[in-house]
Protein backbone atom coordinates (compact mmCIF):
# COMPACT_ATOMS: atom_id res chain seq x y z
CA UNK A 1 159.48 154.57 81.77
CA UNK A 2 161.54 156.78 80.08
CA UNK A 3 165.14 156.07 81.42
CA UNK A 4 166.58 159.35 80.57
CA UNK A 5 163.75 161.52 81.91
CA UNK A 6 162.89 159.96 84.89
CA UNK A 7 163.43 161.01 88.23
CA UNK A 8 165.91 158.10 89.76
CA UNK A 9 168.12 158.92 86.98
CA UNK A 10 168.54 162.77 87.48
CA UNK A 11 168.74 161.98 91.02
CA UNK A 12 171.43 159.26 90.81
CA UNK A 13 173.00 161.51 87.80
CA UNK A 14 173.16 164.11 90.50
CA UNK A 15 174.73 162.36 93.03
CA UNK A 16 177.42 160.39 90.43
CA UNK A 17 178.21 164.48 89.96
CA UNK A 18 178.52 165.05 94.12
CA UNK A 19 180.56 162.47 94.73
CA UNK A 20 183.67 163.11 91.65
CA UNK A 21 182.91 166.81 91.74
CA UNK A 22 185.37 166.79 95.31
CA UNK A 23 187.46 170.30 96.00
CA UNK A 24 190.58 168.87 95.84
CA UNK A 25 190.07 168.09 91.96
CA UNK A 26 189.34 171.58 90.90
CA UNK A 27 193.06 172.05 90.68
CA UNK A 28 194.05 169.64 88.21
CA UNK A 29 191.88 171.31 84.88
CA UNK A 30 193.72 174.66 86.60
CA UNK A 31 197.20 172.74 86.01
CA UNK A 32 196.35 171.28 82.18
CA UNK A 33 195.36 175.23 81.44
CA UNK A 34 198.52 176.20 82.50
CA UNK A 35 200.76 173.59 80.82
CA UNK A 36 198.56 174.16 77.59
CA UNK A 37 198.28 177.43 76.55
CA UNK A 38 197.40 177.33 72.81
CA UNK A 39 197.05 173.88 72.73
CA UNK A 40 194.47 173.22 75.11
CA UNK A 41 191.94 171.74 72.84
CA UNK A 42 194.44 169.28 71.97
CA UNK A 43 194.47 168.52 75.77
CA UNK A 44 191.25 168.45 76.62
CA UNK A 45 190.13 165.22 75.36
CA UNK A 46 192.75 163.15 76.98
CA UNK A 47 191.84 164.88 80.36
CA UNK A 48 188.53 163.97 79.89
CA UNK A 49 189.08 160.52 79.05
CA UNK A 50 190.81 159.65 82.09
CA UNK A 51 189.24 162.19 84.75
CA UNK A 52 185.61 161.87 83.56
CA UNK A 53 185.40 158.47 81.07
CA UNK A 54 187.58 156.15 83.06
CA UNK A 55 185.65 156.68 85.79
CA UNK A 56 181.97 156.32 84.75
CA UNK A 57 183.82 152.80 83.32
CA UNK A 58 184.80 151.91 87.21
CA UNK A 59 181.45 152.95 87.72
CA UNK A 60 179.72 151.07 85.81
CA UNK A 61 181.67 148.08 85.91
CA UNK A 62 181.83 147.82 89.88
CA UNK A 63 178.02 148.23 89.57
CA UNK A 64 177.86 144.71 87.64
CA UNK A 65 179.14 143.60 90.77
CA UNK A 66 176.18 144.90 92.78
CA UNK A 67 178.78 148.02 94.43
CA UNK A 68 181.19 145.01 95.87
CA UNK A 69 184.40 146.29 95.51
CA UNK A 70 186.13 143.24 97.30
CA UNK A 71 185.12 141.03 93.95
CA UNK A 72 185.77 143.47 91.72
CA UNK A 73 189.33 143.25 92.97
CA UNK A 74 189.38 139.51 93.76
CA UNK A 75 189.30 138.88 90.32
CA UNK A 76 193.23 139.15 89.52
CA UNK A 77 193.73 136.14 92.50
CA UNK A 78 192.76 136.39 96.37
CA UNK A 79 196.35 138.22 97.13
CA UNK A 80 196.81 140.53 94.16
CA UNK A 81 193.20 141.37 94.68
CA UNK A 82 193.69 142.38 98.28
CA UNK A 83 197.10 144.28 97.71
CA UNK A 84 195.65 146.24 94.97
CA UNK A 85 192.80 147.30 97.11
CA UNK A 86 194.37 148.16 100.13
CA UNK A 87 196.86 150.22 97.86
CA UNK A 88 193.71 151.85 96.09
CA UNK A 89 192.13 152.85 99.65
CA UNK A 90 195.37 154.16 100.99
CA UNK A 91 195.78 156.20 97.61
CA UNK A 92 192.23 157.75 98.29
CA UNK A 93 192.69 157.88 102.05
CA UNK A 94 196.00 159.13 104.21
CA UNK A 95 198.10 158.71 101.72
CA UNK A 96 197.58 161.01 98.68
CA UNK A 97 194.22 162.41 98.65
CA UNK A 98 193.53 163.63 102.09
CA UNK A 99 196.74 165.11 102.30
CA UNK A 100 196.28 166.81 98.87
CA UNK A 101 193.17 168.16 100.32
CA UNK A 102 195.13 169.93 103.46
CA UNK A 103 197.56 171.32 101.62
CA UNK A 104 195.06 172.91 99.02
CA UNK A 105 193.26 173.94 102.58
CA UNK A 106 196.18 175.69 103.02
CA UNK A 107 197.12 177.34 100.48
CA UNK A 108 193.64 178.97 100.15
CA UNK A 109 194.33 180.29 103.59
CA UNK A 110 198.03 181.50 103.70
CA UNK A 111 196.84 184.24 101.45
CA UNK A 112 195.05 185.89 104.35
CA UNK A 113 197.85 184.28 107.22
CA UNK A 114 201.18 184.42 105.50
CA UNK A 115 203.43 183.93 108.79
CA UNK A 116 201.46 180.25 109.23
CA UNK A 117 203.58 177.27 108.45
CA UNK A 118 202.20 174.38 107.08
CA UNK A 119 203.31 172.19 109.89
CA UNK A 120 201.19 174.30 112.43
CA UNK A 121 198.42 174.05 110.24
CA UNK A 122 198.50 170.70 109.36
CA UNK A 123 198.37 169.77 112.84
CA UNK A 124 195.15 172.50 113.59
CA UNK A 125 193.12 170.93 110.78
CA UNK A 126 193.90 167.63 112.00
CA UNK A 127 192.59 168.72 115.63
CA UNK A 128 189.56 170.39 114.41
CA UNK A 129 189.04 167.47 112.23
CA UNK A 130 188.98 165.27 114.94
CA UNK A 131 187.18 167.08 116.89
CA UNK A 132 184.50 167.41 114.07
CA UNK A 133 184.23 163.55 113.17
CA UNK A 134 182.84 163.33 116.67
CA UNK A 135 179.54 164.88 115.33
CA UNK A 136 180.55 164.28 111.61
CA UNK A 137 176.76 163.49 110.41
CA UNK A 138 175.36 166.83 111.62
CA UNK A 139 178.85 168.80 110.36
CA UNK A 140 178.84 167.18 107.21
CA UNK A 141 175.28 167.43 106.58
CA UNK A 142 175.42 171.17 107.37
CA UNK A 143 178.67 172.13 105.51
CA UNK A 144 177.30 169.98 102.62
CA UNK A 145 173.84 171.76 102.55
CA UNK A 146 175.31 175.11 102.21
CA UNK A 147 178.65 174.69 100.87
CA UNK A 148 177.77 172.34 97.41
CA UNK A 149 175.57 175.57 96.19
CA UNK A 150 178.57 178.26 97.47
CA UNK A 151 181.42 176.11 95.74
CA UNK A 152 179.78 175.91 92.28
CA UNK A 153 178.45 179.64 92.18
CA UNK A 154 181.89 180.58 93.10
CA UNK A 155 183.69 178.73 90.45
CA UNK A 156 180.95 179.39 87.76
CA UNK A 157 181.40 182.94 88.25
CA UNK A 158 185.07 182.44 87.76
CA UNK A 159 184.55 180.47 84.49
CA UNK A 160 182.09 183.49 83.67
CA UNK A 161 184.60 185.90 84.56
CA UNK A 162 188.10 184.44 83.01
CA UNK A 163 186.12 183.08 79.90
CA UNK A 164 184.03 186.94 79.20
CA UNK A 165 187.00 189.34 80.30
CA UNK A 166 188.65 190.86 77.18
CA UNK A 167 191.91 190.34 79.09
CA UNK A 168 192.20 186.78 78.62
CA UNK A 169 194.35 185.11 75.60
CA UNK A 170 195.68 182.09 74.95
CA UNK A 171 199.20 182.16 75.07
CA UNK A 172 202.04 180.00 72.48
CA UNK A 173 202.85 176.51 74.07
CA UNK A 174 205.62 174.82 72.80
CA UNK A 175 204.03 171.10 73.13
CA UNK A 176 202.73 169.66 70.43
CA UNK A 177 199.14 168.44 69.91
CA UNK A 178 200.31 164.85 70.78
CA UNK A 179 202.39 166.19 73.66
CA UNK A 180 198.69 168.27 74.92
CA UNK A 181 196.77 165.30 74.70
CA UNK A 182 199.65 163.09 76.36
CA UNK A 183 199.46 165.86 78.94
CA UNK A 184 195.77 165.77 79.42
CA UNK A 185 195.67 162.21 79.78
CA UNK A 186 198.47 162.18 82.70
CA UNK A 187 196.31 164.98 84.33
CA UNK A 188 193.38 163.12 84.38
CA UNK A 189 195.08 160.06 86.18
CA UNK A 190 196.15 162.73 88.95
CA UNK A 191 192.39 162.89 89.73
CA UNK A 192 192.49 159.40 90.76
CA UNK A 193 188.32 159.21 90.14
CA UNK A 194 188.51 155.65 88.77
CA UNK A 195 189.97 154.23 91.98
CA UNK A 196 187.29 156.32 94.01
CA UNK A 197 184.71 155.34 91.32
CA UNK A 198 184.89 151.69 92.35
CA UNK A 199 184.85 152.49 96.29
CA UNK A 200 181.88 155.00 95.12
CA UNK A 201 179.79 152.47 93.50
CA UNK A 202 178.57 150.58 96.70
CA UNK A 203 177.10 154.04 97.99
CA UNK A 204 175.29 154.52 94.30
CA UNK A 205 174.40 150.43 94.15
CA UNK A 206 172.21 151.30 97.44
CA UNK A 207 170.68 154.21 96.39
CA UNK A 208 169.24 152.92 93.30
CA UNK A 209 168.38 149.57 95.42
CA UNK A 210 165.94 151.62 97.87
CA UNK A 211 164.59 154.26 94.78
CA UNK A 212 163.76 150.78 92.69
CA UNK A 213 161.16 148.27 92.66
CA UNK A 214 162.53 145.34 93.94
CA UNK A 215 161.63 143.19 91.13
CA UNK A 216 163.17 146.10 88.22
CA UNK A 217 165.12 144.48 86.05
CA UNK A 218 168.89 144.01 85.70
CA UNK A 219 168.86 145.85 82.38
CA UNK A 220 166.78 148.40 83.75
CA UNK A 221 169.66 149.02 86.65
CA UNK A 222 172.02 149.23 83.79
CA UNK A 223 170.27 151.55 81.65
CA UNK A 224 169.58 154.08 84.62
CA UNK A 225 173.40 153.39 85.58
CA UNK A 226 174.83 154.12 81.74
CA UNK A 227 171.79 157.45 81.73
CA UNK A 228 172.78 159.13 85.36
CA UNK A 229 176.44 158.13 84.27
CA UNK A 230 176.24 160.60 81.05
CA UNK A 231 174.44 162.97 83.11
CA UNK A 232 176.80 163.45 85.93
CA UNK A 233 180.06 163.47 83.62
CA UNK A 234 178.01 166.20 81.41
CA UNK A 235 178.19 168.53 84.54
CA UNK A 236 181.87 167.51 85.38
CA UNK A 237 182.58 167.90 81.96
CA UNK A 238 181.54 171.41 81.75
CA UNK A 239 183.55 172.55 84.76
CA UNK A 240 186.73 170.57 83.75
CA UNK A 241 186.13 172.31 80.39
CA UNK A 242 185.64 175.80 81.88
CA UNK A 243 188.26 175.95 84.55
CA UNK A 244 191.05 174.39 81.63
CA UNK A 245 189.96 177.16 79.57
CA UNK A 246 190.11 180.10 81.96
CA UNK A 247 193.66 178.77 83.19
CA UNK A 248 195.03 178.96 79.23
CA UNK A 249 193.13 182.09 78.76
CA UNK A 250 195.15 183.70 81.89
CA UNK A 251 198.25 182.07 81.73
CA UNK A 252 200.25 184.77 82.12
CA UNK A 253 198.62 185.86 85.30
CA UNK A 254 199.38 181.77 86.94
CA UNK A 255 202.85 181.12 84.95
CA UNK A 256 205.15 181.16 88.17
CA UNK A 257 201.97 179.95 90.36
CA UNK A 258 202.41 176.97 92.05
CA UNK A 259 199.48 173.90 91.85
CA UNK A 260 198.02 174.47 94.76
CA UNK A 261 198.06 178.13 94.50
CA UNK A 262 196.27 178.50 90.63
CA UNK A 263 192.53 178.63 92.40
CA UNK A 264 193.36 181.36 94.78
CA UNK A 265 195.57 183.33 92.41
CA UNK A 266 192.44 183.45 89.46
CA UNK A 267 189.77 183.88 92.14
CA UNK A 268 191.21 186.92 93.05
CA UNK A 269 192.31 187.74 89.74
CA UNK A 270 188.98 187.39 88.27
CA UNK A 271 186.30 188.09 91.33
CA UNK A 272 188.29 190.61 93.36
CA UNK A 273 189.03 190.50 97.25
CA UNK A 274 185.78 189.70 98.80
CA UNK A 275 184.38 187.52 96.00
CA UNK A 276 187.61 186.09 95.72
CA UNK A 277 187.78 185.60 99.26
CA UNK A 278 184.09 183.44 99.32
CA UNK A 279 185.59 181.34 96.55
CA UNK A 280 188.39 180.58 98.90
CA UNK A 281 186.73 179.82 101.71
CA UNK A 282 184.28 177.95 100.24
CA UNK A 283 187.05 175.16 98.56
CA UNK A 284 188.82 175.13 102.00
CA UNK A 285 185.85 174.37 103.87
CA UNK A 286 185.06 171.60 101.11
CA UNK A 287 188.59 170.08 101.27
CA UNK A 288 187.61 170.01 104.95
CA UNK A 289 184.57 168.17 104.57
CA UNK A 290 186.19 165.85 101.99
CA UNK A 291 189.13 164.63 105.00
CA UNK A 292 186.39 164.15 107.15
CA UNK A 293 184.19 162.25 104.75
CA UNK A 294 187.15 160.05 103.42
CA UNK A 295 188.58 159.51 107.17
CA UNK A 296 185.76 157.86 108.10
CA UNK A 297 185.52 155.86 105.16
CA UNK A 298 189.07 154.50 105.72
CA UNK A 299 188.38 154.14 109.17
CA UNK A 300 185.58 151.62 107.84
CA UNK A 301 188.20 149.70 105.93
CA UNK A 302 190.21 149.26 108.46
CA UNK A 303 187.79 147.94 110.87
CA UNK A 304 186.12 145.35 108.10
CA UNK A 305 189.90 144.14 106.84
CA UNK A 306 191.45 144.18 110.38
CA UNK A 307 189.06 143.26 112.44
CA UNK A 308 190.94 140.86 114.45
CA UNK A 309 193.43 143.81 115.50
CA UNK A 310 190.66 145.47 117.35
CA UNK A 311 190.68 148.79 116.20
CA UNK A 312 188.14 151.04 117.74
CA UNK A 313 187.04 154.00 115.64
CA UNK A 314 188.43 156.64 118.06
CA UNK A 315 191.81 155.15 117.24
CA UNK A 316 191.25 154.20 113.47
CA UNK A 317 190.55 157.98 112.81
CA UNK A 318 193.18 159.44 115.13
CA UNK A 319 195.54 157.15 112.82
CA UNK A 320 194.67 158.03 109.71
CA UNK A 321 194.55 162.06 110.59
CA UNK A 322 198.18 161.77 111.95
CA UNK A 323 199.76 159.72 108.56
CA UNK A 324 197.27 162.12 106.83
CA UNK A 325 199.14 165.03 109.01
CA UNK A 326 202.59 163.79 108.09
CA UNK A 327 202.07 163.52 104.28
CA UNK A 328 200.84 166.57 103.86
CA UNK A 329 204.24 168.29 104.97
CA UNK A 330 205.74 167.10 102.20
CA UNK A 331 203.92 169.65 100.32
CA UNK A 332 202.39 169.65 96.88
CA UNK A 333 205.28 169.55 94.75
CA UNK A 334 206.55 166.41 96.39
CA UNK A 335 203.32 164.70 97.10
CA UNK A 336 202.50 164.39 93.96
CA UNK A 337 205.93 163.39 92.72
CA UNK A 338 205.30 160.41 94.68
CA UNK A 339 201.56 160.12 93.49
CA UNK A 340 201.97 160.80 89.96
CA UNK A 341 204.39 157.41 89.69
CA UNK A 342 202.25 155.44 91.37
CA UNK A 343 199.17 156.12 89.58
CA UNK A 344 200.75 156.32 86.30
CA UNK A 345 201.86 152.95 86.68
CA UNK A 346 198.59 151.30 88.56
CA UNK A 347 195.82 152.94 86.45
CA UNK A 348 196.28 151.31 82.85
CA UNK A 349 196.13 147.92 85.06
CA UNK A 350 192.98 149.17 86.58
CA UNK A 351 191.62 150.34 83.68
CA UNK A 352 192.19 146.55 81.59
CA UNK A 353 190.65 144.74 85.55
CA UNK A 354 187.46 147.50 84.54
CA UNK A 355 187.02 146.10 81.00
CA UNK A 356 188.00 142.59 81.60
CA UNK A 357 185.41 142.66 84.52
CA UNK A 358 182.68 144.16 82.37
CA UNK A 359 183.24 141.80 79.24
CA UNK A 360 182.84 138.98 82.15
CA UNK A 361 180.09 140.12 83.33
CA UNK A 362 178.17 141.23 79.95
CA UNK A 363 179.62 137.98 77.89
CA UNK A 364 181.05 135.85 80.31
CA UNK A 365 184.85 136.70 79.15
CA UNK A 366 187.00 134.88 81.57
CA UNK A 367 190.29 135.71 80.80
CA UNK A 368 191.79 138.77 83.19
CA UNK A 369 194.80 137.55 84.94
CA UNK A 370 196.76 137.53 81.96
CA UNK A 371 195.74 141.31 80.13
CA UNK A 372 195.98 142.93 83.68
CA UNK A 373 199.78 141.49 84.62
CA UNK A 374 201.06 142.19 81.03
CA UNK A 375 199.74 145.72 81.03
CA UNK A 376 201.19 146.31 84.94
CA UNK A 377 204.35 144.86 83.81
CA UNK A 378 204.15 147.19 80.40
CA UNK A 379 203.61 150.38 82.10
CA UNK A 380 206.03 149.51 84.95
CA UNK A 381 208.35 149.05 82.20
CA UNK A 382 207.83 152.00 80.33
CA UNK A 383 207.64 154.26 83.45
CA UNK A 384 210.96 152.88 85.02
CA UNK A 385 213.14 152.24 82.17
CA UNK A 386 212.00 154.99 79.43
């Protein structure tokens, strides 16, 4: 058949897209836009190296594992292996993303409640959330059905909008290409879509396991994998692209905006109060979704890697939403200054584990210890000392 064309591939293209395309990430193309002005297309290739080609690498390489995420790990020694992927999950779970997601909840609802702290509303969505993961199938499936089609209208129309307006220019930046394309990069790790790439893979390894013929060939798997791959990072790509643009095309309007705030400040910039207002809505309720979604996920974890502590699911999730609670009242600023070391320091580690892994896989290169400690002992290096 006709890999490209067929209908596994668009299908498995789509849901690559789905699962990277999460609300929380809409705000880091926003943040390169802003840092970039005039030098934007300088900085858009290094953001979408590391936010969109990094992680069709996990993708693909955890795939060549058959989804397993435990041997893609295992492969720097039993204990490294573990540490690194318990690190990885918390990083995606209560201890960077999900909070990132409730504080971008929030800040596309102060606009409307400006006397709400974030500590009272850290601890309602945490409630609610609870309360929702009782029935999460049937919320999820319903806030998924309607909201996927709402988000993406809402943010093409404010692509549409900030790159058609005769208002928009792009505005002097005083970095230099190299500095842009530094810049990019560094934004693109913030996304963190490599780790979640290699958690993600198990969920696509299954999917193309029940759409195949049993007996399909490996190479077949791979060719699909490499075709829905390009597909889904096409359609990332061209949001990445278009919300990077609008944000340099409007800096002035976002120049004393905070992260978290850049969305909600061009959505009403662009669309106006009401339309503005849908947007809004629309990436709070998908934040929501996302907590729920990666709560239970973690929850999983927990109960497959400490299963001899006995934790029940009721008290898994009520755990994760209360850490998840208290690092989101750090707020943004100092999240991510917490994040942003972290990441900058594990992901050119995980990025040599991805290749090494492949090579092994593809040619039977052994050799991964070695280039993974140099390069974590390189960038720790660099990031500590310089």
């Amino acid at each position: 058949m006709n890999t490209l064309f067929s209908r596994i591939t668009w299908m498995t293209g789509l849901a690559i897209f789905s699962m990277f395309f999460g609300a929380g990430n809409v705000v880091f193309p926003l943040v390169l836009g802003q840092l970039s002005g005039d030098q934007i297309f300088a900085a858009l290739p290094g953001l979408l190296l590391t936010s969109i080609g990094g992680p069709l690498l996990g993708l693909f390489g955890t795939l060549l594992y058959k989804g397993d995420y435990k041997t893609f790990f295992s492969r720097t020694g039993k204990l490294p292996g573990y540490l690194l992927m318990l690190v990885c999950a918390g990083l995606l779970g209560p201890f960077a993303v999900m909070p990132r997601c409730v504080v971008l909840t929030y800040a596309s609802v102060n606009a409307y409640f400006p006397s709400l702290s974030l500590f009272n509303f850290s601890i309602l969505f945490g409630i609610v959330a609870l309360a929702c993961m009782v029935k999460r199938d049937t919320v999820l499936s319903i806030l998924g059905y309607w909201l996927s089609p709402v988000l993406l209208l809402s943010l093409a129309l404010i692509i549409y909008q900030g790159l058609t307006s005769d208002q928009g220019s792009l505005s002097h930046s005083s970095l230099t290409s190299s500095e842009a394309f530094r810049d990019g990069l560094l934004v693109g790790y913030d996304t963190m879509d490599l780790i979640a790439s290699i958690f993600f893979a198990f969920t696509i390894w299954r999917l193309l396991k029940e759409q195949l013929d049993q007996k399909a060939a490996p190479n077949e798997v791979k060719k699909i994998t490499v075709a829905a791959g390009c597909i889904g990072g096409i359609f990332l790509g061209i949001i990445y692209v278009g919300l990077s643009l609008t944000a340099a095309l409007h800096n002035p309007v976002i120049t004393q905006v905070p992260p978290e705030a850049l969305l909600t400040t061009l959505s009403f910039h662009l669309l106006g109060p009401l339309q503005g207002g849908i947007a809004n809505l629309a990436v709070a309720l998908a934040c929501f979704t996302t907590v729920i979604s990666l709560a239970v996920t973690f929850a999983d974890v927990l109960q497959k890697e400490f299963g001899e502590l006995h934790i029940s699911y009721p008290t898994g999730i009520t755990l994760i939403m209360i850490c998840t609670t208290f690092f989101a009242n750090l707020g943004f600023k100092q999240l991510m200054s917490i994040i942003h070391p972290l990441v900058s320091i594990c992901y050119p580690a995980i990025i040599v584990l991805t290749i090494c892994n492949i090579m092994h896989q593809l040619y039977g290169w052994k050799s991964v210890k070695i280039p993974v400690g140099i390069t974590f002992a390189l960038t720790l290096f660099f990031n500590v000392y310089l």
